[in-house]
PDB file of N, CA and C in Angstrom:
ATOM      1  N   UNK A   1       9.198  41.928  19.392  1.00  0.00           N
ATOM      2  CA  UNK A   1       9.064  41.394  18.055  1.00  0.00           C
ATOM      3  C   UNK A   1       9.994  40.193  17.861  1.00  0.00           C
ATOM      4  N   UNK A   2      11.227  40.214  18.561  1.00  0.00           N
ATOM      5  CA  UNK A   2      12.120  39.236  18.172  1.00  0.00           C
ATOM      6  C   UNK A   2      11.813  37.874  18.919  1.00  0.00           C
ATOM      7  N   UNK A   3      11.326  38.036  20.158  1.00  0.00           N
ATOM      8  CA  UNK A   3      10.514  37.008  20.970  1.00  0.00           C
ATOM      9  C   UNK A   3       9.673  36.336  20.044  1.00  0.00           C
ATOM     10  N   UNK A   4       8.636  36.326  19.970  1.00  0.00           N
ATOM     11  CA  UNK A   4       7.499  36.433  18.654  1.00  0.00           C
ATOM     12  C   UNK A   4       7.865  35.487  17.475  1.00  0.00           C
ATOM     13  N   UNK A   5       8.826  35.931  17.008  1.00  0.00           N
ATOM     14  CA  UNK A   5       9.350  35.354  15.642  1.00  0.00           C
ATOM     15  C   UNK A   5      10.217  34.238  15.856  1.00  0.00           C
ATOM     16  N   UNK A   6      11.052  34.545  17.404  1.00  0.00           N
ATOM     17  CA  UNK A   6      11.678  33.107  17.745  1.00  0.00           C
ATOM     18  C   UNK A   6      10.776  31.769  18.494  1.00  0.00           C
ATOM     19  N   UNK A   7       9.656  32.293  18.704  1.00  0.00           N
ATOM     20  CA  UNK A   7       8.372  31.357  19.717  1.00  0.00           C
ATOM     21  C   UNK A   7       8.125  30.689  18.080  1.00  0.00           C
ATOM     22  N   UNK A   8       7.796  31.394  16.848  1.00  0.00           N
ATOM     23  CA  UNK A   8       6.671  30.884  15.607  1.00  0.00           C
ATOM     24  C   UNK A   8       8.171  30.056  15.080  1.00  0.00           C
ATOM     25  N   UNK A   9       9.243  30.075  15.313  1.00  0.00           N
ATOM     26  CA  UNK A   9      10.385  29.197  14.541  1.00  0.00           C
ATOM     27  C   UNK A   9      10.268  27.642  15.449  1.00  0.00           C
ATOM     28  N   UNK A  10      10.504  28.100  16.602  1.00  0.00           N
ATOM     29  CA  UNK A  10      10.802  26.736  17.671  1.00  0.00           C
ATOM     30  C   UNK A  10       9.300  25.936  17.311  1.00  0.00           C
ATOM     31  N   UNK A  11       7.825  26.940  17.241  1.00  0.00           N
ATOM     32  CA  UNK A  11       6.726  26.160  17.194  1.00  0.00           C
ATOM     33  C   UNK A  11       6.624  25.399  15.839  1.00  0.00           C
ATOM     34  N   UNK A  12       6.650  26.236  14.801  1.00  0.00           N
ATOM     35  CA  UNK A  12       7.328  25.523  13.306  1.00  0.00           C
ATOM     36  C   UNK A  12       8.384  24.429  13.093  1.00  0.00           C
ATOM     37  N   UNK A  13       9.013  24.371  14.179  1.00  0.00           N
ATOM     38  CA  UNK A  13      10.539  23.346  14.275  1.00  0.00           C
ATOM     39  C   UNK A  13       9.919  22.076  14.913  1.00  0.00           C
ATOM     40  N   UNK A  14       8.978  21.834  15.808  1.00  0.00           N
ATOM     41  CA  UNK A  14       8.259  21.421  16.532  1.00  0.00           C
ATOM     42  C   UNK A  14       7.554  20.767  15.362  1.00  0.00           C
ATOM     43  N   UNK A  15       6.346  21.215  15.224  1.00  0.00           N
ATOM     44  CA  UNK A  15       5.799  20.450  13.813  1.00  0.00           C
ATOM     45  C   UNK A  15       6.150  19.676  13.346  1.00  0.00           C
ATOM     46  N   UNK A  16       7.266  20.117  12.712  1.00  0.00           N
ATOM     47  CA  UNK A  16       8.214  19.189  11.533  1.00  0.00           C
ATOM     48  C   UNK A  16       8.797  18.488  12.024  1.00  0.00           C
ATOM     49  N   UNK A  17       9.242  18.602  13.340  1.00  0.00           N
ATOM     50  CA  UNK A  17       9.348  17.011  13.913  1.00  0.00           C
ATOM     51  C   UNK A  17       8.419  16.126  14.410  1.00  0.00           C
ATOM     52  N   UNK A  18       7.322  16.211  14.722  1.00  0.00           N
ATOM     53  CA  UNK A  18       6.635  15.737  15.236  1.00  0.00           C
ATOM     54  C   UNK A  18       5.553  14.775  13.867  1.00  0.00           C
ATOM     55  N   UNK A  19       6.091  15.718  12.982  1.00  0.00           N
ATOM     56  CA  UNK A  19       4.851  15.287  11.698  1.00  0.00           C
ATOM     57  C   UNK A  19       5.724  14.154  11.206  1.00  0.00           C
ATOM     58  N   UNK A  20       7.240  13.863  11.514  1.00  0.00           N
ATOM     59  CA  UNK A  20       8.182  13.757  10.936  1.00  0.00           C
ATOM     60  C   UNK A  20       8.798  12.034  12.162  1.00  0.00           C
ATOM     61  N   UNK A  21       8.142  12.091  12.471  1.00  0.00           N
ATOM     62  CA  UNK A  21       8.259  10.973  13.812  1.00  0.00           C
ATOM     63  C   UNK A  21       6.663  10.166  13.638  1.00  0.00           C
ATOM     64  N   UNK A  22       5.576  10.721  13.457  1.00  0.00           N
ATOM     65  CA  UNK A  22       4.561  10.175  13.525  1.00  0.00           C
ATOM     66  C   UNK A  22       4.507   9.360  12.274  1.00  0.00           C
ATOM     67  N   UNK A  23       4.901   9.833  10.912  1.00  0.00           N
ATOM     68  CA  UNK A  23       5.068   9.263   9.700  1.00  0.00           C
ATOM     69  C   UNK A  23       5.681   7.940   9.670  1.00  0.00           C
ATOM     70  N   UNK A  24       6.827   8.078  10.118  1.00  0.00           N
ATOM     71  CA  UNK A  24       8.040   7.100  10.585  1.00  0.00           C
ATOM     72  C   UNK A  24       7.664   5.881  11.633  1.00  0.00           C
ATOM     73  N   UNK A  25       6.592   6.238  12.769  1.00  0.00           N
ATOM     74  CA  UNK A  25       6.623   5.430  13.424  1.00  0.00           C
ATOM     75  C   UNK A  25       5.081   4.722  13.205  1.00  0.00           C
ATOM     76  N   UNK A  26       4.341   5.113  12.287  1.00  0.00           N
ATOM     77  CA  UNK A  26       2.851   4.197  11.670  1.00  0.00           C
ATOM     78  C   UNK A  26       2.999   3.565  10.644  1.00  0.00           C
ATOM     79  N   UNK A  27       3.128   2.152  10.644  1.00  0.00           N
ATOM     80  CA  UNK A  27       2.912   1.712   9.875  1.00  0.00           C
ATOM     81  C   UNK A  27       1.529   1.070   9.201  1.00  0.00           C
ATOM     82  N   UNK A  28       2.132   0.477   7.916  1.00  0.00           N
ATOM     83  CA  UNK A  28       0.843   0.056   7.010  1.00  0.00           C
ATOM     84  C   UNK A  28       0.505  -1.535   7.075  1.00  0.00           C
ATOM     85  N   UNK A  29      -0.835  -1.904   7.590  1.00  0.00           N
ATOM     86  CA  UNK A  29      -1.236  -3.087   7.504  1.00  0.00           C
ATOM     87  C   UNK A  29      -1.870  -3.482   6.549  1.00  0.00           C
ATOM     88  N   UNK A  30      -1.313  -4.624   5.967  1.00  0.00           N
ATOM     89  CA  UNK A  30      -1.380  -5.402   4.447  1.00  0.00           C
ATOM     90  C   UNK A  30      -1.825  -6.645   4.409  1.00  0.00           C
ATOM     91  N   UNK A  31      -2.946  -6.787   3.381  1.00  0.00           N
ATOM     92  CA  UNK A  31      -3.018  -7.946   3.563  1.00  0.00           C
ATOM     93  C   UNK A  31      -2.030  -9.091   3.154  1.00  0.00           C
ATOM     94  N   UNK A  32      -2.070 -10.018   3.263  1.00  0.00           N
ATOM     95  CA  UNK A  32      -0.740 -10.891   2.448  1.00  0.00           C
ATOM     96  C   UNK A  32      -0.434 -12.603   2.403  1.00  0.00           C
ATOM     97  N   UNK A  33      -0.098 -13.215   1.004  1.00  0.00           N
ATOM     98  CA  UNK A  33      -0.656 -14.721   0.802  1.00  0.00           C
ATOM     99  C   UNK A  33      -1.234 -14.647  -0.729  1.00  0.00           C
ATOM    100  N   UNK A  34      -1.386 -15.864  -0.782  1.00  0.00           N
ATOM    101  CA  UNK A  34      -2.063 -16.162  -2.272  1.00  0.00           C
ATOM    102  C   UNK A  34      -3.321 -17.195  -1.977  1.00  0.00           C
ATOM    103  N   UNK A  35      -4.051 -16.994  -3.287  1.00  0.00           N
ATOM    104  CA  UNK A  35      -5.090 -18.080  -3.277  1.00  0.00           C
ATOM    105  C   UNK A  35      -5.224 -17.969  -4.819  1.00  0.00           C
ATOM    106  N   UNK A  36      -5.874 -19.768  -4.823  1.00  0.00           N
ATOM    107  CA  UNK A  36      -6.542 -19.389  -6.435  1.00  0.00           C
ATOM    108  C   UNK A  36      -7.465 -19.764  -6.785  1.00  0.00           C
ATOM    109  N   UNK A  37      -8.209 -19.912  -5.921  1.00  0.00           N
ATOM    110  CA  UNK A  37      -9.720 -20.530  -6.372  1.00  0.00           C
ATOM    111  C   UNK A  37     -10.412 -18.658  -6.513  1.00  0.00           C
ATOM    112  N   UNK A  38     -11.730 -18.675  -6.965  1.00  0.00           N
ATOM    113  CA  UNK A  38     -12.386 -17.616  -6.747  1.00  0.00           C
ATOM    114  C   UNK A  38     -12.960 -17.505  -5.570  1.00  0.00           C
ATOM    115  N   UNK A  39     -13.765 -16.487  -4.982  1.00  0.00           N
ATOM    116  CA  UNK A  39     -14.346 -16.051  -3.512  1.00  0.00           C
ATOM    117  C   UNK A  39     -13.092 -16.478  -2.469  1.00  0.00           C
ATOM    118  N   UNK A  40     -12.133 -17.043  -2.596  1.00  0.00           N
ATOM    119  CA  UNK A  40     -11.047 -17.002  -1.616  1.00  0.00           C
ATOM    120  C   UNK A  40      -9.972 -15.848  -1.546  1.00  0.00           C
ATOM    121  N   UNK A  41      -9.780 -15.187  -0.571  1.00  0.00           N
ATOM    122  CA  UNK A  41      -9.097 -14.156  -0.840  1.00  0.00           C
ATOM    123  C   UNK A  41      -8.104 -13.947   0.886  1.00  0.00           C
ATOM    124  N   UNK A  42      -6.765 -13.456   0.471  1.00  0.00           N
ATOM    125  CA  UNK A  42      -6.045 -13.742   1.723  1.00  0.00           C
ATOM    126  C   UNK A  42      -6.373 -12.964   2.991  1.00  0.00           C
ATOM    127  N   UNK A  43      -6.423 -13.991   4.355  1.00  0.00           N
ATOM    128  CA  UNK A  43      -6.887 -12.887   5.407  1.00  0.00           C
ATOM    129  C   UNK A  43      -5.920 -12.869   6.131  1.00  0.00           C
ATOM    130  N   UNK A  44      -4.539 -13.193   5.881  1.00  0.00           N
ATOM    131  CA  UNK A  44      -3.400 -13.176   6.839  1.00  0.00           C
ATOM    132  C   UNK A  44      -3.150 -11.997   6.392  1.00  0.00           C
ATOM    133  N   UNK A  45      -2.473 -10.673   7.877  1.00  0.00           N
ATOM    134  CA  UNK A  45      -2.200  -9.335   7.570  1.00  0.00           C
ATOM    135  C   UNK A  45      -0.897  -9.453   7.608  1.00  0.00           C
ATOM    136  N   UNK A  46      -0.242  -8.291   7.524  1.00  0.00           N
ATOM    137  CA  UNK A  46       1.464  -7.874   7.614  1.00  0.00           C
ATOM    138  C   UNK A  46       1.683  -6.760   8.144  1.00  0.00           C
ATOM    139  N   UNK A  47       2.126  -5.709   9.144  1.00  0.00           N
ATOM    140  CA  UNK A  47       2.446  -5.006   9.076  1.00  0.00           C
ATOM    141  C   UNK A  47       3.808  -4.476   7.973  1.00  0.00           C
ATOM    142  N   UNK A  48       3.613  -3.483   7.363  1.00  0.00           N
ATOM    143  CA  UNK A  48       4.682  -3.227   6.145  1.00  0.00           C
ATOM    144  C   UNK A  48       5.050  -2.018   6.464  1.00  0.00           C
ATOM    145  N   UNK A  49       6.348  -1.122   6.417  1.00  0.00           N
ATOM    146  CA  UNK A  49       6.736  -0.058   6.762  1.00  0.00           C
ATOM    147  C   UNK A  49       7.629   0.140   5.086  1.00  0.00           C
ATOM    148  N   UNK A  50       7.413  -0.566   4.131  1.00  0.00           N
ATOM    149  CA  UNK A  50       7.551   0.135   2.913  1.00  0.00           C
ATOM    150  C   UNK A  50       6.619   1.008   1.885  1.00  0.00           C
ATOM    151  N   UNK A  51       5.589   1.531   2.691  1.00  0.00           N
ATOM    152  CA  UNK A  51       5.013   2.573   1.790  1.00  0.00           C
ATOM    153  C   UNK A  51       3.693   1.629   1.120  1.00  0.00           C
ATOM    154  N   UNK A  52       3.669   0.626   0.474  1.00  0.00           N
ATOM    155  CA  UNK A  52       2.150   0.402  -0.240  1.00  0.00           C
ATOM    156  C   UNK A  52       1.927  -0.776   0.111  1.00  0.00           C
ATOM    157  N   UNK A  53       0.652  -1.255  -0.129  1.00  0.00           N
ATOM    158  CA  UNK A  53       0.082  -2.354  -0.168  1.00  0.00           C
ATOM    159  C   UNK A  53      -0.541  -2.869  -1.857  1.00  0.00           C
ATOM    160  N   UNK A  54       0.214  -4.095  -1.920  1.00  0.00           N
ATOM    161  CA  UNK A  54      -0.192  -4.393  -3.640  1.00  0.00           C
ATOM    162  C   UNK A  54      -1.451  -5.728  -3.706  1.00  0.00           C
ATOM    163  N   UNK A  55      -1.921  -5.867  -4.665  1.00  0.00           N
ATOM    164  CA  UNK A  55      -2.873  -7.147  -5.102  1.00  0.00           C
ATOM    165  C   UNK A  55      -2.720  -7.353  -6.348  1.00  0.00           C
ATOM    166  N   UNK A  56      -2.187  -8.438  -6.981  1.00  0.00           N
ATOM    167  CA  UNK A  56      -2.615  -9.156  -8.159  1.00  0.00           C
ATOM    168  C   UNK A  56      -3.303 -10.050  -8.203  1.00  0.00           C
ATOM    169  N   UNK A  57      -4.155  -9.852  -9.705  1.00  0.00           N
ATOM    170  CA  UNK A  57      -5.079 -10.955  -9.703  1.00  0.00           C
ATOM    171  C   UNK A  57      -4.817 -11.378 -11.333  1.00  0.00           C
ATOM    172  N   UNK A  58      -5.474 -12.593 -11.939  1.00  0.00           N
ATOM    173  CA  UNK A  58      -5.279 -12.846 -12.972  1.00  0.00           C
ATOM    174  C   UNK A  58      -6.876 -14.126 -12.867  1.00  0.00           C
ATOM    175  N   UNK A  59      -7.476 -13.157 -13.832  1.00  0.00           N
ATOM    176  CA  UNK A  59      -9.108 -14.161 -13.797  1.00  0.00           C
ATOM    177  C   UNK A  59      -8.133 -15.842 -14.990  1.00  0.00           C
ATOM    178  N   UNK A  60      -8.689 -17.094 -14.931  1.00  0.00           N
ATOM    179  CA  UNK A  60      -8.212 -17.633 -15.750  1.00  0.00           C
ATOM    180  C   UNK A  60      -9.490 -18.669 -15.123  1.00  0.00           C
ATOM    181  N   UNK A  61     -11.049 -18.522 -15.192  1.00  0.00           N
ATOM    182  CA  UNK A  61     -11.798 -19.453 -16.153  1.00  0.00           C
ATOM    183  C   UNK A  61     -12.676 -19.249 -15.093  1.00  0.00           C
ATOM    184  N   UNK A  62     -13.976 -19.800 -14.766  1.00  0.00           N
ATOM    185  CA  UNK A  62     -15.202 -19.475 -13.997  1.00  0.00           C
ATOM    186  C   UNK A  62     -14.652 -20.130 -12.561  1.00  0.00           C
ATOM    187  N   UNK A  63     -14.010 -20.772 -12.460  1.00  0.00           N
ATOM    188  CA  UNK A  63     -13.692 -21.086 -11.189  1.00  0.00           C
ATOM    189  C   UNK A  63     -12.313 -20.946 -10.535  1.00  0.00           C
ATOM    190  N   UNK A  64     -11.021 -20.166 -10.801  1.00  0.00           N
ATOM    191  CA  UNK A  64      -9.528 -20.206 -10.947  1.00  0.00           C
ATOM    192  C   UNK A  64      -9.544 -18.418 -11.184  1.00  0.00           C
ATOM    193  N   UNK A  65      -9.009 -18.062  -9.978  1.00  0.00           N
ATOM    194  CA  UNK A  65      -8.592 -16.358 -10.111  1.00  0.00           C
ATOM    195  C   UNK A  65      -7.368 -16.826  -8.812  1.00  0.00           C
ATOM    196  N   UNK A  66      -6.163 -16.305  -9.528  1.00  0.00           N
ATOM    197  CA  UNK A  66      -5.436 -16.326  -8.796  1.00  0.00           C
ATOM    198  C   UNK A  66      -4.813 -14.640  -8.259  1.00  0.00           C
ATOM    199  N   UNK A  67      -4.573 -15.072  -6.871  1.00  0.00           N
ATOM    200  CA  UNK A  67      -4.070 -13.333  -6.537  1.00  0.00           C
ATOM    201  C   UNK A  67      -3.231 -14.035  -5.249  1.00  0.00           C
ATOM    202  N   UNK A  68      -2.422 -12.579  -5.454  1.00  0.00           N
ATOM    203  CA  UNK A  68      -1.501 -12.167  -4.395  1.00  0.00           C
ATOM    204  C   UNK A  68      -1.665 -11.146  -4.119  1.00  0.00           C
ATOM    205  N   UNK A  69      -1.501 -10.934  -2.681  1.00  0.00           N
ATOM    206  CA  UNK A  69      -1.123  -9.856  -1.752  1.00  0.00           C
ATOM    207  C   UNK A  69      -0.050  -9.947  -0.756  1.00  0.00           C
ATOM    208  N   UNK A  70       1.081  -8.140  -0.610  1.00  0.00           N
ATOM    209  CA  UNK A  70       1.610  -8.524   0.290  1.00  0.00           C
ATOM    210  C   UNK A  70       2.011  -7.041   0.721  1.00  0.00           C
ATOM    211  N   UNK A  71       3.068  -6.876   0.743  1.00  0.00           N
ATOM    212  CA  UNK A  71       3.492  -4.732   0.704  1.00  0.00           C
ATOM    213  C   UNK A  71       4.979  -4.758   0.072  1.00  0.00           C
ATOM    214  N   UNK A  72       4.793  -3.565  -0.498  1.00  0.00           N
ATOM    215  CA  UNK A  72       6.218  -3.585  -1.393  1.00  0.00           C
ATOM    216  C   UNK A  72       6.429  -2.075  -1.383  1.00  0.00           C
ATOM    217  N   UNK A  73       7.935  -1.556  -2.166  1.00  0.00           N
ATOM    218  CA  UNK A  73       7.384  -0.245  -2.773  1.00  0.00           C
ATOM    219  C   UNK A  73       7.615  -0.653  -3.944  1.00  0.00           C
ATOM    220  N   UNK A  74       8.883  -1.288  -4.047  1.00  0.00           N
ATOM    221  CA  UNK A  74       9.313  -1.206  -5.641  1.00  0.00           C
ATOM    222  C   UNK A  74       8.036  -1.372  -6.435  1.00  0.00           C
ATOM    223  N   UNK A  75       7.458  -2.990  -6.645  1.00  0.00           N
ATOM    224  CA  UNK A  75       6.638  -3.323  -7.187  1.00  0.00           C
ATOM    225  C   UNK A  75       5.235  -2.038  -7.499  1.00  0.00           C
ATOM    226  N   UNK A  76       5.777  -1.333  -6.781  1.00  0.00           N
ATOM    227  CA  UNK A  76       4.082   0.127  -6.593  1.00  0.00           C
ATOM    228  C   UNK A  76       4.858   1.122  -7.084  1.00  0.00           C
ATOM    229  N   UNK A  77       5.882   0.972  -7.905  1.00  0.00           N
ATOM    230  CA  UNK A  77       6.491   2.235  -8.422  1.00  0.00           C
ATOM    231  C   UNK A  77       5.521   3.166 -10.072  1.00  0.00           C
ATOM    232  N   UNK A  78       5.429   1.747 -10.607  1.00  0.00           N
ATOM    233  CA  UNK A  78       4.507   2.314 -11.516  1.00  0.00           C
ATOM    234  C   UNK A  78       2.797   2.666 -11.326  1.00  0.00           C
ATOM    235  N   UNK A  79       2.283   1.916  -9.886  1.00  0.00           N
ATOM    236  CA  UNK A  79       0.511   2.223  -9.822  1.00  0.00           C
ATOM    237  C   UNK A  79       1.140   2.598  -8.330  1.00  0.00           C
ATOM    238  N   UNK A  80       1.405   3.543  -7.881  1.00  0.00           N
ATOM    239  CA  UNK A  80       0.489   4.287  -6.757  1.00  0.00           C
ATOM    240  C   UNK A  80      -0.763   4.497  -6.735  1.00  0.00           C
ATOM    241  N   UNK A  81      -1.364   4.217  -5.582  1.00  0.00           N
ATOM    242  CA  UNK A  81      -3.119   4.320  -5.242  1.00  0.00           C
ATOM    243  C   UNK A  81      -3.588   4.358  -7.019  1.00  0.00           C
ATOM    244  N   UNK A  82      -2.687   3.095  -7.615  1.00  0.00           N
ATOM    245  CA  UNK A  82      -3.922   2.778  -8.517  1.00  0.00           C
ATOM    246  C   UNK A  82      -3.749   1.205  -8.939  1.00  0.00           C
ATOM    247  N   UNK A  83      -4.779   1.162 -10.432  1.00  0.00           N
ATOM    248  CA  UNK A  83      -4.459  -0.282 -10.286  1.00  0.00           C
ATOM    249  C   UNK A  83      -4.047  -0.024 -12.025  1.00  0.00           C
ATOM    250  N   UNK A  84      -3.475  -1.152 -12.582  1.00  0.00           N
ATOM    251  CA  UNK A  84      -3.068  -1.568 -14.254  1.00  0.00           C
ATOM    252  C   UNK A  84      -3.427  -2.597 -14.007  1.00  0.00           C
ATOM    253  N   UNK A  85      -4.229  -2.183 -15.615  1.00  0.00           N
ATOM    254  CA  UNK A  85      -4.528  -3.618 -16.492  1.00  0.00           C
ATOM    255  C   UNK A  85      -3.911  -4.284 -17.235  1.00  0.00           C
ATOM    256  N   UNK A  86      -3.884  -5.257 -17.756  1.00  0.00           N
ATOM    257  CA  UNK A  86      -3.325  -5.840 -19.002  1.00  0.00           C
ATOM    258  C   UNK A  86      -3.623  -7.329 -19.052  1.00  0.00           C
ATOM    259  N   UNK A  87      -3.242  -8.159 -20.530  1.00  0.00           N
ATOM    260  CA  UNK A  87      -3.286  -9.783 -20.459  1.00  0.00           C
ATOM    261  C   UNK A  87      -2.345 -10.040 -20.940  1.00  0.00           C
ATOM    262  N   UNK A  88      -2.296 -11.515 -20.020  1.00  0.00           N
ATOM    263  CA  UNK A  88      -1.065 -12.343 -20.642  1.00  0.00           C
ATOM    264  C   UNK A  88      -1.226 -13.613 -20.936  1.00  0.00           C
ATOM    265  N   UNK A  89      -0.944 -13.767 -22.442  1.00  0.00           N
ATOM    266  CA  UNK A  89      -1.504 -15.288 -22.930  1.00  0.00           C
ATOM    267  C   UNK A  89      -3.015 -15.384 -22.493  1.00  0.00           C
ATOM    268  N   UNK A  90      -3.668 -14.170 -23.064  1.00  0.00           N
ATOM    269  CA  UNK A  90      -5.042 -13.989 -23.300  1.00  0.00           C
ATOM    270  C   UNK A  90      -5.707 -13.995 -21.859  1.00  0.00           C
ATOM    271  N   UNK A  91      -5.079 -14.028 -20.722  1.00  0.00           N
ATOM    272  CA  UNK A  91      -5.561 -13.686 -19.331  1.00  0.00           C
ATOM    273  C   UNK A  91      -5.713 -12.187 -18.777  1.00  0.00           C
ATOM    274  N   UNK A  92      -6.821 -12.039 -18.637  1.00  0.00           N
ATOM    275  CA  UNK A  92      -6.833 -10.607 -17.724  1.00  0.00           C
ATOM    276  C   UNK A  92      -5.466 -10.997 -16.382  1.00  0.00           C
ATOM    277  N   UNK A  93      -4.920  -9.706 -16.387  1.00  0.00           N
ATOM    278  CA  UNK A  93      -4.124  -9.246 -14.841  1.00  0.00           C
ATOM    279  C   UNK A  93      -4.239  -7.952 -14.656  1.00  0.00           C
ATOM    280  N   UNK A  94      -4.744  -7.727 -13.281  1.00  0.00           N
ATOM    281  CA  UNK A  94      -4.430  -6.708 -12.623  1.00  0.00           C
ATOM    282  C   UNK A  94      -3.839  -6.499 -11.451  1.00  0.00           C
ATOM    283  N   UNK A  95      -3.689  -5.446 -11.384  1.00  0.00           N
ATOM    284  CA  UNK A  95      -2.189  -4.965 -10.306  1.00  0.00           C
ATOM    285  C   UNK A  95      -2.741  -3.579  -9.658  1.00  0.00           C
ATOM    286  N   UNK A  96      -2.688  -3.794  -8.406  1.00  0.00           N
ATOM    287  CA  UNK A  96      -3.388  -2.753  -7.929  1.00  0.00           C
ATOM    288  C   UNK A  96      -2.366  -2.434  -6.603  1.00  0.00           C
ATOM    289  N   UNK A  97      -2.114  -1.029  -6.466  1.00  0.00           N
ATOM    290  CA  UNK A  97      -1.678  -0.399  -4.821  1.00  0.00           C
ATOM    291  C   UNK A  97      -2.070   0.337  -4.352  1.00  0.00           C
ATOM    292  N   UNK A  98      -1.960   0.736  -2.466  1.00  0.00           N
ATOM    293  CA  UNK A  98      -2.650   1.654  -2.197  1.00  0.00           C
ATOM    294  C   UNK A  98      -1.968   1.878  -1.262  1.00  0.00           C
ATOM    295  N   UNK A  99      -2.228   2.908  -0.135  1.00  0.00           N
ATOM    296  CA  UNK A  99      -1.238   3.043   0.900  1.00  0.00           C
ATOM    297  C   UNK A  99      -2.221   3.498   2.251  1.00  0.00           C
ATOM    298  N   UNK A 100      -3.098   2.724   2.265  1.00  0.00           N
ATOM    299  CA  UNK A 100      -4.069   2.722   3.690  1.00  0.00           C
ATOM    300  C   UNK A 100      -4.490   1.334   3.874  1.00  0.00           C
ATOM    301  N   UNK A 101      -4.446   1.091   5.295  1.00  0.00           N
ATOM    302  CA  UNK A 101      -4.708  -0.391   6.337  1.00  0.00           C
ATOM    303  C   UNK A 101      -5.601  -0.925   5.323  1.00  0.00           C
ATOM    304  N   UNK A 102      -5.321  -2.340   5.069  1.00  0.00           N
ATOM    305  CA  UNK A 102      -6.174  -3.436   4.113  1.00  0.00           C
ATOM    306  C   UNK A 102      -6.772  -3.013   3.272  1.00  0.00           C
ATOM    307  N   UNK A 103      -6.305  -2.334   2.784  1.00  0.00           N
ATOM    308  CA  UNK A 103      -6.612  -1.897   1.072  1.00  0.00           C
ATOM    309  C   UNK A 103      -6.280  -2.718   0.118  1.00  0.00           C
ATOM    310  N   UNK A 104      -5.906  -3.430   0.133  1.00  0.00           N
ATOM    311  CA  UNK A 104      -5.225  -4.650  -1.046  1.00  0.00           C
ATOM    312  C   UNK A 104      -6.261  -5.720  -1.076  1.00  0.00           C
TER     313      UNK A 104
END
C-alpha cells in the first residue's frame, strides 16, 4: 500500500512539473504594428511571453480606421479574451485581447 501511494505522489509531482515547464516554455504569437487606412491590417508577428495579444481600433470616416497590435499584459488587465467598447470625441474604439497565436 505504501509503494502505491508513493508511485501516485512522484507521478502527481511529475505532472505538475511538466504542465509547469510546458506553460513557461510556449509562447504567444502576436500580431504587431499599426496601420490606418481601412482593409490594411498588420502582418508583422511577435513572439510575446506576456500572456495576451491586444488590437485597437478606432473607425474615424469611410476610409481611416486606425489600429494597433502588439502583446502586453498590463494593457489586457481589464478585457481578457474580450474586447471594450467605447468613443472618444465621437469615435468608435475598441480594444480587444486574447491569448491564442494571431488572435489580435
Amino acid at each position: 500500500m505504501f509503494s502505491d501511494n508513493m508511485y501516485t505522489h512522484k507521478y502527481l509531482f511529475l505532472c505538475i512539473i511538466l504542465t509547469f515547464l510546458i506553460h513557461t516554455t510556449i509562447s504567444l504569437i502576436c500580431y504587431k504594428g499599426m496601420s490606418l487606412m481601412k482593409n490594411n491590417k498588420p502582418e508583422e508577428t511577435i513572439e510575446c511571453n506576456k500572456g495576451y495579444c491586444y488590437n485597437v481600433t478606432a473607425d474615424a470616416g469611410l476610409l481611416f480606421r486606425g489600429e494597433r497590435a502588439g502583446c502586453s499584459s498590463l494593457r489586457c488587465l481589464i478585457a481578457r479574451n474580450k474586447c471594450r467598447s467605447t468613443e472618444i470625441k465621437n469615435i468608435p474604439v475598441k480594444f480587444c485581447c486574447c491569448d491564442y497565436d494571431r488572435c489580435n
